[in-house]
N, C-alpha and C. Protein backbone atom coordinates (compact mmCIF):
# COMPACT_ATOMS: atom_id res chain seq x y z
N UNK A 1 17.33 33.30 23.46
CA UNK A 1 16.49 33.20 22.30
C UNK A 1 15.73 34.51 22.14
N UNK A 2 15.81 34.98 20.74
CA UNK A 2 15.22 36.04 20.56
C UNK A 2 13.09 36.11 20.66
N UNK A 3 12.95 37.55 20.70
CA UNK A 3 11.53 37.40 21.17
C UNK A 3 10.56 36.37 19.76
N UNK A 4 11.30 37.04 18.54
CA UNK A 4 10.69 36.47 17.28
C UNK A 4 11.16 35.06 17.29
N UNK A 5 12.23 34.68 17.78
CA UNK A 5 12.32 33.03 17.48
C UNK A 5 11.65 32.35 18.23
N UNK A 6 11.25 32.86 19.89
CA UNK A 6 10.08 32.24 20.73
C UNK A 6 8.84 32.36 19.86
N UNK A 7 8.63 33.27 19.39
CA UNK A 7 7.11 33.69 18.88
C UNK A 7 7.27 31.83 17.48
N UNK A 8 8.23 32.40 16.87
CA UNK A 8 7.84 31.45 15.49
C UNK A 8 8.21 29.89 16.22
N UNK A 9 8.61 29.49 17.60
CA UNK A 9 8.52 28.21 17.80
C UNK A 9 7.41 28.14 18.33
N UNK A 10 6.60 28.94 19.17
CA UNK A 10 5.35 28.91 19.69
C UNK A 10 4.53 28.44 18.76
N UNK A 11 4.59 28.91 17.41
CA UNK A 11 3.22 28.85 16.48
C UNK A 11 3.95 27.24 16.06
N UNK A 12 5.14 27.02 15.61
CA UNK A 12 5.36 25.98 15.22
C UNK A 12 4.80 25.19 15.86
N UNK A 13 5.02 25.34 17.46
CA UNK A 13 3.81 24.11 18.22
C UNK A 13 2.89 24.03 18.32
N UNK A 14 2.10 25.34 18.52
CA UNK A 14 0.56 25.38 18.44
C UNK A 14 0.11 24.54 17.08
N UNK A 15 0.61 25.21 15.85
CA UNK A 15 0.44 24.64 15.05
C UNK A 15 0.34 23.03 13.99
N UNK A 16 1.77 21.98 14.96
CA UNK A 16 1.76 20.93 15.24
C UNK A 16 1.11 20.22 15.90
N UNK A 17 0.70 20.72 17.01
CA UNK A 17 0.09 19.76 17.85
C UNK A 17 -1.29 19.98 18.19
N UNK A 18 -1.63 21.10 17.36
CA UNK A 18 -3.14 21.09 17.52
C UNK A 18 -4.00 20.34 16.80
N UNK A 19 -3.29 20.59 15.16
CA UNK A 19 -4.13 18.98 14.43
C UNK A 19 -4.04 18.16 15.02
N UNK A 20 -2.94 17.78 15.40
CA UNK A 20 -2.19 15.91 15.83
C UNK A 20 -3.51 15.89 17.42
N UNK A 21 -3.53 16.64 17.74
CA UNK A 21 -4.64 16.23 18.87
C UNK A 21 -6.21 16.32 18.51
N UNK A 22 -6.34 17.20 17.63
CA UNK A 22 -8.41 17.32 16.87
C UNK A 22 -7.94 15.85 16.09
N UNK A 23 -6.82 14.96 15.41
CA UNK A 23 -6.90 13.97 14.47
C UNK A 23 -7.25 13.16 15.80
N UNK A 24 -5.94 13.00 17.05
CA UNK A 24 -6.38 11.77 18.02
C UNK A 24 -8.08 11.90 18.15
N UNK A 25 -8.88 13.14 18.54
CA UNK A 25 -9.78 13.24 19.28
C UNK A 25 -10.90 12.55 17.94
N UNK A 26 -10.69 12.83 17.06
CA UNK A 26 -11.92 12.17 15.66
C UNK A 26 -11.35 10.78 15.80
N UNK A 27 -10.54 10.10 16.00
CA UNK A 27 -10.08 8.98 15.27
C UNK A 27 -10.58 7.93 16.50
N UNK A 28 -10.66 8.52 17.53
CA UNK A 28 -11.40 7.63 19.04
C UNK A 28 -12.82 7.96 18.86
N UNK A 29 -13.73 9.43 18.38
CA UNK A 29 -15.06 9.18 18.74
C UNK A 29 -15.63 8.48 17.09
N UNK A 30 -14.98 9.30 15.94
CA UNK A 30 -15.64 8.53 14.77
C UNK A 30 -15.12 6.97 14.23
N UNK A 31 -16.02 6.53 13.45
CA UNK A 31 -15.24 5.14 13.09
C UNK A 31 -14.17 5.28 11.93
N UNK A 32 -13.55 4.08 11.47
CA UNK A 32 -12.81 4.30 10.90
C UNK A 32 -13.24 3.44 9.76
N UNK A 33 -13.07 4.63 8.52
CA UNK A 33 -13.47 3.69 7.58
C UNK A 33 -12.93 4.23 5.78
N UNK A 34 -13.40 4.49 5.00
CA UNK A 34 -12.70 4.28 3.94
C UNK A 34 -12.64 6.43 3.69
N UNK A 35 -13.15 6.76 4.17
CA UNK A 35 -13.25 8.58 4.70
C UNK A 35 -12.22 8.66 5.60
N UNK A 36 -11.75 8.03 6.15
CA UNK A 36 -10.88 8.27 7.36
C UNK A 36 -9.72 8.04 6.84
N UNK A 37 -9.28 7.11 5.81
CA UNK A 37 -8.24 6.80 5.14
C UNK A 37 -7.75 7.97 3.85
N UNK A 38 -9.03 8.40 3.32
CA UNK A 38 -8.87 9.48 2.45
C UNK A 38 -8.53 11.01 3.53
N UNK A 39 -9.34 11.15 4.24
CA UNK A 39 -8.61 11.81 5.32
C UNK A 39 -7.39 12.30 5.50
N UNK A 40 -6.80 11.31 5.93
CA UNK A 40 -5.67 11.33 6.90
C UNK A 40 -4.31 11.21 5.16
N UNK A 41 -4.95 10.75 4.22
CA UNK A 41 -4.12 10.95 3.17
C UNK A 41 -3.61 11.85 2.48
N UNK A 42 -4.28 12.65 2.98
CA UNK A 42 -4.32 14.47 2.89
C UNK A 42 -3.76 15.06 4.11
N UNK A 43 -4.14 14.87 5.33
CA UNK A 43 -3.85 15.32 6.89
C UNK A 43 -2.30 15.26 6.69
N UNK A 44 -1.62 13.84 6.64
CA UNK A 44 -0.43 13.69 7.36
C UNK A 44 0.58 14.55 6.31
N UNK A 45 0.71 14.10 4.36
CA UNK A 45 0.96 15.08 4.07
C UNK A 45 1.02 16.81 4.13
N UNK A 46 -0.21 17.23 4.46
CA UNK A 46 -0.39 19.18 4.73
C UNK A 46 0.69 18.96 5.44
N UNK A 47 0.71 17.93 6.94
CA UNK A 47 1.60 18.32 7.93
C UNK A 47 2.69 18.96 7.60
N UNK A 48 3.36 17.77 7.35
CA UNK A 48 4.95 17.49 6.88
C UNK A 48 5.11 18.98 6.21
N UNK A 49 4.58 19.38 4.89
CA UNK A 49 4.60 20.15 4.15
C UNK A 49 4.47 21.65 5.03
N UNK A 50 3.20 21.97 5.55
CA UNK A 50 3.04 22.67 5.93
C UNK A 50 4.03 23.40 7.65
N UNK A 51 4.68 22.47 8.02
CA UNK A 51 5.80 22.48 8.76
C UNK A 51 7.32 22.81 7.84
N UNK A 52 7.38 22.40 6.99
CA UNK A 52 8.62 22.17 6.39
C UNK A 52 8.68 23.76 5.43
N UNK A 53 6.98 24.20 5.45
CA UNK A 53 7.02 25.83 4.81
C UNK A 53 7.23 26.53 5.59
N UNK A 54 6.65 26.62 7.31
CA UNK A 54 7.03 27.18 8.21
C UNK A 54 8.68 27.40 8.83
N UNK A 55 9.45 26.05 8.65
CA UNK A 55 10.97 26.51 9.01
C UNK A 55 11.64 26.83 7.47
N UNK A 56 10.99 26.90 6.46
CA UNK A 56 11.50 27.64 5.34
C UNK A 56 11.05 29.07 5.41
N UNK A 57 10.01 29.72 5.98
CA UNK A 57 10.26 30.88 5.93
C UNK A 57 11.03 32.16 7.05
N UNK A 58 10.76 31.02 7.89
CA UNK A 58 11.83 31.54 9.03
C UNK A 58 11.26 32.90 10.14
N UNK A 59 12.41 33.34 9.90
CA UNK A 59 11.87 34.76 10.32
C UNK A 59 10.84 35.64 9.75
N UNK A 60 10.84 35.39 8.62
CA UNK A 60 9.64 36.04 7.87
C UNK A 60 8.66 35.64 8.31
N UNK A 61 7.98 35.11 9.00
CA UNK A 61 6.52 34.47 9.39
C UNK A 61 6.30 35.57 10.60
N UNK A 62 5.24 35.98 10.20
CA UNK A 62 4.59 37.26 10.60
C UNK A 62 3.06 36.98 10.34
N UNK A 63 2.11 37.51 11.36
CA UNK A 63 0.80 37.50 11.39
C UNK A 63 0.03 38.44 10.36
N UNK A 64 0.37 39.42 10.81
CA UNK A 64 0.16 40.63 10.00
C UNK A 64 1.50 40.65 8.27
N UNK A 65 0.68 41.48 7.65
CA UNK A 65 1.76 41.19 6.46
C UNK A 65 2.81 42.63 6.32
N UNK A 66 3.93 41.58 6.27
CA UNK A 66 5.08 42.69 6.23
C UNK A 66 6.03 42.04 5.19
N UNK A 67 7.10 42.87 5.01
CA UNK A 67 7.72 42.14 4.02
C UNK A 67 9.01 42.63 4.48
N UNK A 68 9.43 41.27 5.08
CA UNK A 68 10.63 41.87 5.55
C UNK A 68 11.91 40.67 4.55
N UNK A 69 11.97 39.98 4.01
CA UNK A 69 12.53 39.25 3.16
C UNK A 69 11.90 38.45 1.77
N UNK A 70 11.99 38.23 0.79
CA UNK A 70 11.21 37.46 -0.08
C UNK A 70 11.85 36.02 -0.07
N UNK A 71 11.35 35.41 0.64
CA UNK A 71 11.49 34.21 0.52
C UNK A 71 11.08 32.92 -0.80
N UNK A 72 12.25 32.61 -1.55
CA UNK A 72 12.41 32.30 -2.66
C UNK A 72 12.42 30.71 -2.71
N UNK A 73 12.82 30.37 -1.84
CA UNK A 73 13.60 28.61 -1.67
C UNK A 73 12.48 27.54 -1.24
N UNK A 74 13.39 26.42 -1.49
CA UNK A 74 12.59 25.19 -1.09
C UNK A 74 11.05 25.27 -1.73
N UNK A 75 9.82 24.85 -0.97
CA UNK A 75 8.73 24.84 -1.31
C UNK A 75 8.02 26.15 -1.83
N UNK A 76 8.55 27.16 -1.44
CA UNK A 76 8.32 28.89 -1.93
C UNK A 76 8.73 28.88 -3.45
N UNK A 77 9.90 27.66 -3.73
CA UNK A 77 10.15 28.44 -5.08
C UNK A 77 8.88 28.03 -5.90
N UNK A 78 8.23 27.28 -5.48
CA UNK A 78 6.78 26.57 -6.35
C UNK A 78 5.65 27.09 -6.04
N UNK A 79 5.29 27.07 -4.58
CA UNK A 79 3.93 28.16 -4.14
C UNK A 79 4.15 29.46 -3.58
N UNK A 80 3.47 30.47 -3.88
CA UNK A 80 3.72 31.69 -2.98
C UNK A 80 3.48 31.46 -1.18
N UNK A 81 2.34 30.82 -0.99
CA UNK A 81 1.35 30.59 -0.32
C UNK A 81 1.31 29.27 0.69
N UNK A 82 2.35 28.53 0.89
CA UNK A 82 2.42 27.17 1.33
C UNK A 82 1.57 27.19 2.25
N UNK A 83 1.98 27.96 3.12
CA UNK A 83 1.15 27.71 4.87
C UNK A 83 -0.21 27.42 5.18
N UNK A 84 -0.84 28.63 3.75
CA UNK A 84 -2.06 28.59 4.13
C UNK A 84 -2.69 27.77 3.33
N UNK A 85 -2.46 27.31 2.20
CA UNK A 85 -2.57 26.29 1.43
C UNK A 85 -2.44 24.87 2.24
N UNK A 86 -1.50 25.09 2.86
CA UNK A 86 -1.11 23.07 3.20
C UNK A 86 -2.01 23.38 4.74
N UNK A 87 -2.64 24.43 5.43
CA UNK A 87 -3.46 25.25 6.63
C UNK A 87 -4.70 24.39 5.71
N UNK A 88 -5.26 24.77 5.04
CA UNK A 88 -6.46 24.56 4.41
C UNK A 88 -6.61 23.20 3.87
N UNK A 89 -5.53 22.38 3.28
CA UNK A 89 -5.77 21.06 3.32
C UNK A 89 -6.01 20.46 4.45
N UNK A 90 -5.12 21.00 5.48
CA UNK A 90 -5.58 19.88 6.99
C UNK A 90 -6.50 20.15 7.80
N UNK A 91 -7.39 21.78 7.54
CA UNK A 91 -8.86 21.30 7.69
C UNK A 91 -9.91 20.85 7.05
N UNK A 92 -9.46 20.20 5.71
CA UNK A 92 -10.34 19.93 5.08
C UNK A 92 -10.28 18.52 5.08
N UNK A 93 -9.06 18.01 5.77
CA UNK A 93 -8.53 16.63 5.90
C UNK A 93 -9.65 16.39 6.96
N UNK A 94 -9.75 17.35 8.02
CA UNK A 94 -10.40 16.93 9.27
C UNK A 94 -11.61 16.72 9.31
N UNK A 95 -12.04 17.47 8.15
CA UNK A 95 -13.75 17.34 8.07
C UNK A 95 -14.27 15.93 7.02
N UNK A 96 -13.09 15.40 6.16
CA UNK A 96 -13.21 14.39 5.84
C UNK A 96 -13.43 13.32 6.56
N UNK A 97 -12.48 13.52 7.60
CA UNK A 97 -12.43 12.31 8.48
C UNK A 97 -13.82 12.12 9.39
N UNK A 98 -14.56 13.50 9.67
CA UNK A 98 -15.80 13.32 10.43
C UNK A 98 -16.79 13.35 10.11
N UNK A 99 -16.52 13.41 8.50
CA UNK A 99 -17.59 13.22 7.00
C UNK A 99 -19.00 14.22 7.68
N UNK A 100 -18.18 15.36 7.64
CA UNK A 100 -19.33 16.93 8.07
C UNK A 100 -19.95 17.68 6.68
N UNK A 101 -20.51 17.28 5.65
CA UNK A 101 -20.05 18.34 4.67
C UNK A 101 -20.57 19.76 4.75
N UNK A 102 -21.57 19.63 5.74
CA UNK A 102 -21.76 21.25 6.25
C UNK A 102 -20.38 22.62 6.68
N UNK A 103 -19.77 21.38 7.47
CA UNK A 103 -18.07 22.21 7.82
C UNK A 103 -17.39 22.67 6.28
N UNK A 104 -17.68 22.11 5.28
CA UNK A 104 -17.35 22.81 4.15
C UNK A 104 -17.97 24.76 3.56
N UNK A 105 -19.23 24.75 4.20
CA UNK A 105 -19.26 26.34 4.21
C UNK A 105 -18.64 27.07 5.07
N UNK A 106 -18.49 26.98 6.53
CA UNK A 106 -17.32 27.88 7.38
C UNK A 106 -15.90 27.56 6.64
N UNK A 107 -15.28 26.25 6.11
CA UNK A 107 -13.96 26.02 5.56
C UNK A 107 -13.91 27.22 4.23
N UNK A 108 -15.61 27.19 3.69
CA UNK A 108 -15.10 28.04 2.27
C UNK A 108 -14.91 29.46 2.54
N UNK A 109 -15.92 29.90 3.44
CA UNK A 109 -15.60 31.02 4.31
C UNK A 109 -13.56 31.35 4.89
N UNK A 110 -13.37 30.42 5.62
CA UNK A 110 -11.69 30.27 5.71
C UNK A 110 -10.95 30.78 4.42
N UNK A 111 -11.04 29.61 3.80
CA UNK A 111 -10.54 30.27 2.00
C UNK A 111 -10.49 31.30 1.44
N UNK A 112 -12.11 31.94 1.50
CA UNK A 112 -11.97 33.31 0.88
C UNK A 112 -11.43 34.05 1.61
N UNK A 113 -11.19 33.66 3.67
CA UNK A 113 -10.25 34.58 4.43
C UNK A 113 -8.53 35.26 3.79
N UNK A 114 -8.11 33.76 3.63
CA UNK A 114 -7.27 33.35 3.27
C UNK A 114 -6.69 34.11 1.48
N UNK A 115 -7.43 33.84 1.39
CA UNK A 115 -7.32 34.46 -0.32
C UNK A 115 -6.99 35.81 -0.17
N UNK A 116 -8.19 36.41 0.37
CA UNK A 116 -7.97 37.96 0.85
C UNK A 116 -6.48 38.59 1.31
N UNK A 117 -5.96 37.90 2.78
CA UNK A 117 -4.74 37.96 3.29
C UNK A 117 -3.61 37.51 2.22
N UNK A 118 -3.66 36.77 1.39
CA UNK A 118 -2.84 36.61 0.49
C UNK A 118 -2.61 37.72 -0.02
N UNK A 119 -3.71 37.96 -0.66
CA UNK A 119 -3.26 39.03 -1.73
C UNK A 119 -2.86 40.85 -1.06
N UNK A 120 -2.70 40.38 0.42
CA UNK A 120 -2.38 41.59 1.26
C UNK A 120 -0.72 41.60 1.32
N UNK A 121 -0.84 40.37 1.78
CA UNK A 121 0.93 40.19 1.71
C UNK A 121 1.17 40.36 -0.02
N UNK A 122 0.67 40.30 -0.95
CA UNK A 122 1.38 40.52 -2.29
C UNK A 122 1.66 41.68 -2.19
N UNK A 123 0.66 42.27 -2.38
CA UNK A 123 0.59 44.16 -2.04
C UNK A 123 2.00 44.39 -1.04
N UNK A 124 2.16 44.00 -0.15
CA UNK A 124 3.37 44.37 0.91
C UNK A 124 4.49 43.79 0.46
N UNK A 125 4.86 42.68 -0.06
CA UNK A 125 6.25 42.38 -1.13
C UNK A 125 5.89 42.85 -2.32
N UNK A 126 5.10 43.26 -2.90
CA UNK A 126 5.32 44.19 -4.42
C UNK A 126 5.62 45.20 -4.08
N UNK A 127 5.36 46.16 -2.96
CA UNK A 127 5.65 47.62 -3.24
C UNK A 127 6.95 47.72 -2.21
N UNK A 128 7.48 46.17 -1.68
CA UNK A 128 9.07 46.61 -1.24
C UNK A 128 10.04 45.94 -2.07
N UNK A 129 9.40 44.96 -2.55
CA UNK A 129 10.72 44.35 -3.74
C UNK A 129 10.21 44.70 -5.34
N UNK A 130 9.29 44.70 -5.35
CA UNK A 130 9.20 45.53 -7.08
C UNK A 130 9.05 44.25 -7.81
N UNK A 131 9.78 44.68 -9.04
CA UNK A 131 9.75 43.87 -9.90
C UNK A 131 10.76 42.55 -9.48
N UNK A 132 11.39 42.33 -8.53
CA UNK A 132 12.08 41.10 -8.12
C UNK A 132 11.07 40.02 -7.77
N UNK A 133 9.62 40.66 -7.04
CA UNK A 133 8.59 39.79 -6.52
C UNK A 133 7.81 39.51 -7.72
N UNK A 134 7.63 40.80 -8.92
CA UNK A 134 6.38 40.25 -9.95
C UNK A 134 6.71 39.07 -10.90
N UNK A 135 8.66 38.83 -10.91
CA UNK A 135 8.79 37.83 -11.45
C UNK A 135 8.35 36.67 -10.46
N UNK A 136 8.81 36.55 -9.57
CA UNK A 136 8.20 35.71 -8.35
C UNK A 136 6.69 34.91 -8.66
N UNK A 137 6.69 36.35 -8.75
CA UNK A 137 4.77 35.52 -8.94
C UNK A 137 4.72 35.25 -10.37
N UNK A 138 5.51 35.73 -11.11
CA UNK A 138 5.01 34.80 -12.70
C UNK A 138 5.60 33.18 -12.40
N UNK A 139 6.67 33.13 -11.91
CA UNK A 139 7.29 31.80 -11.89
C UNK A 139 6.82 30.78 -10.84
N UNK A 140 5.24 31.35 -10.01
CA UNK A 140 5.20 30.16 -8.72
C UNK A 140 3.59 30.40 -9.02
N UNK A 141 3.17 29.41 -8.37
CA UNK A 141 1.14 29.02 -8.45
C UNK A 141 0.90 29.31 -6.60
N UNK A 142 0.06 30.16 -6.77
CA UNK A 142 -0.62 30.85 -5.16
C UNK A 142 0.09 31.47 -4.81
């Protein structure tokens, strides 16, 4: 197995099983109640989604922004942005569930992280694919 396919299964797990264990750890100390249901109605979807953007982009999943393919397919052909998008629903799932709304200023803080890095990786697929990516971004939301 190559070094990048260890790297992108590593994050795949970190990334799986770190919600799935902060959800076990809220769902034993808080109660469960009509927040916890709205919660997790959001949580289990990001998952799915946010997994299913990760083995759609493949090799392209990189920390830093590079542009080494434009990834067009599946959930990409609709958002630019899946990861960190369906990333940001499932902490916002989590803070539902422990009904924090203070955790909503470090989350908005996250966001504007997030926003920022977005528009880093645009910059790095616009100035290697050109106009192949600016249609890209006319035809997808984030």
């Amino acid at each position: 197995m190559a070094e990048t396919d260890k790297f992108h299964l590593g994050m795949m797990i970190i990334g799986i099983i770190g919600p799935l264990a902060m959800l076990y750890f809220i769902l034993r100390r808080y109660p469960v109640d009509a927040w916890t249901f709205v919660g997790l109605a959001i949580f289990f979807p990001s998952l799915v989604l946010w997994t299913i953007a990760h083995f759609q982009l493949g090799k392209s999943f990189a920390v830093k922004a590079h542009a080494r393919e434009l990834v067009t397919r599946g959930i990409y052909s609709k958002i630019r942005h899946p990861i960190y998008l369906f990333g940001l629903l499932l902490l916002l799932s989590l803070i539902i569930c422990v009904r924090k709304p203070l955790w909503l200023v470090p989350w908005g803080m996250i966001v504007a992280m997030q926003i920022v890095r977005a528009k880093k990786e645009e910059r790095a697929l616009e100035d290697k694919f050109g106009e192949a990516f600016r249609e890209y971004k006319r035809k997808t939301w984030y």
